[in-house]
Protein backbone atom coordinates (compact mmCIF):
# COMPACT_ATOMS: atom_id res chain seq x y z
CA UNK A 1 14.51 -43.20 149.86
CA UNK A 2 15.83 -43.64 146.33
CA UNK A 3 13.85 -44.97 143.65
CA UNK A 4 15.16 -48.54 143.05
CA UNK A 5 14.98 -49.03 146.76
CA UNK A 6 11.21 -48.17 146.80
CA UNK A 7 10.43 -50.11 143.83
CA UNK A 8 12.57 -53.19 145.23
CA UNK A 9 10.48 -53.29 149.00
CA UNK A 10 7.32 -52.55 146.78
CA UNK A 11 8.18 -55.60 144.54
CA UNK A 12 8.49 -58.16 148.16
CA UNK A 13 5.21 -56.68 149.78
CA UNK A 14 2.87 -57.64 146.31
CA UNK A 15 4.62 -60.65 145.71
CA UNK A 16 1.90 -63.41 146.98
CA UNK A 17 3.53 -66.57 146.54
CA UNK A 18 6.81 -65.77 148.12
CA UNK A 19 6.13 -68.04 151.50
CA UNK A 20 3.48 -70.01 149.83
CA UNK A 21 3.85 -74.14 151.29
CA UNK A 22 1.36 -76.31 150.43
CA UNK A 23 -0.41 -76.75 153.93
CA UNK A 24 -1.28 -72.70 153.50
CA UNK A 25 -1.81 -73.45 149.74
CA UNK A 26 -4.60 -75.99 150.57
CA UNK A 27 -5.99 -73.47 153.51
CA UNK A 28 -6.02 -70.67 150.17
CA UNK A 29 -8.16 -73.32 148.61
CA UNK A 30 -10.18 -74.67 151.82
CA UNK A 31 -11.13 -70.28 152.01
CA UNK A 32 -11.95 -69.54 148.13
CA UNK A 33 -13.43 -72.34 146.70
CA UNK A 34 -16.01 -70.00 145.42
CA UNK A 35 -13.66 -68.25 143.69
CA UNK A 36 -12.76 -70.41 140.91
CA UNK A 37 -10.64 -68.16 138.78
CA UNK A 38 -7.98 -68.08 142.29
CA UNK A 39 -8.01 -71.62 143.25
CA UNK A 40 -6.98 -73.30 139.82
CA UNK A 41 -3.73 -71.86 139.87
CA UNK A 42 -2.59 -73.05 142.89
CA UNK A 43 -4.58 -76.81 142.69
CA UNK A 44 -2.20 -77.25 139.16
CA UNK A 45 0.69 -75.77 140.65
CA UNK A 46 0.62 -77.82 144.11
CA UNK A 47 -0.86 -81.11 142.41
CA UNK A 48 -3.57 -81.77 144.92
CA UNK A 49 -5.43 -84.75 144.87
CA UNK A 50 -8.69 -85.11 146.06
CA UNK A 51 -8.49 -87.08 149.26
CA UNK A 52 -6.31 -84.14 150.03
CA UNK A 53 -8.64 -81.78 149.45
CA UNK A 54 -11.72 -83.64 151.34
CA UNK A 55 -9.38 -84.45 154.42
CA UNK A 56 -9.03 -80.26 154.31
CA UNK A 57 -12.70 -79.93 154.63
CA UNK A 58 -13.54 -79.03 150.83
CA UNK A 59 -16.70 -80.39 150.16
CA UNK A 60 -17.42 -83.21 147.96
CA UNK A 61 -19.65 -81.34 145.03
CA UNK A 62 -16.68 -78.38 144.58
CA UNK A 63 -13.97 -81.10 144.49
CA UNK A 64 -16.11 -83.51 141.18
CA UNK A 65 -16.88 -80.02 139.75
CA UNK A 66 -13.41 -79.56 139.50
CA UNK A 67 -13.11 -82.58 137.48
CA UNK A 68 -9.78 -82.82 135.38
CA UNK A 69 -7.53 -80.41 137.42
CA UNK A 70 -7.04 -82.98 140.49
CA UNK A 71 -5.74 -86.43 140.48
């Protein structure tokens, strides 16, 4: 296999967000909400609001500590 072609299929398997809709954005968020360096990303990208979020199953302390970030 040449090199461009390795570096090209190497490029689609790392790439995270290729697929990303926002039901499997909000089940990313729902999973790491401990994680707060992963999930702000994605909550400013996607715009979630916070009904949103509860309705997921996020609980209501980790949604307020949030704060600004949500609408």
């Amino acid at each position: 296999m040449g090199k461009a072609k390795k570096r090209s299929l190497n490029q689609n398997i790392n790439d995270k967000f290729q697929y990303m809709t926002r039901e499997s954005a909000l089940n990313l968020i729902v999973k790491n909400i401990d994680d707060r360096k992963k999930i702000i990303d994605t909550v400013t990208l996607f715009g979630f609001t916070a009904e949103e979020m509860l309705e997921a199953g996020v609980e209501y302390e980790d949604v307020m500590a949030l704060g600004g970030l949500i609408n």
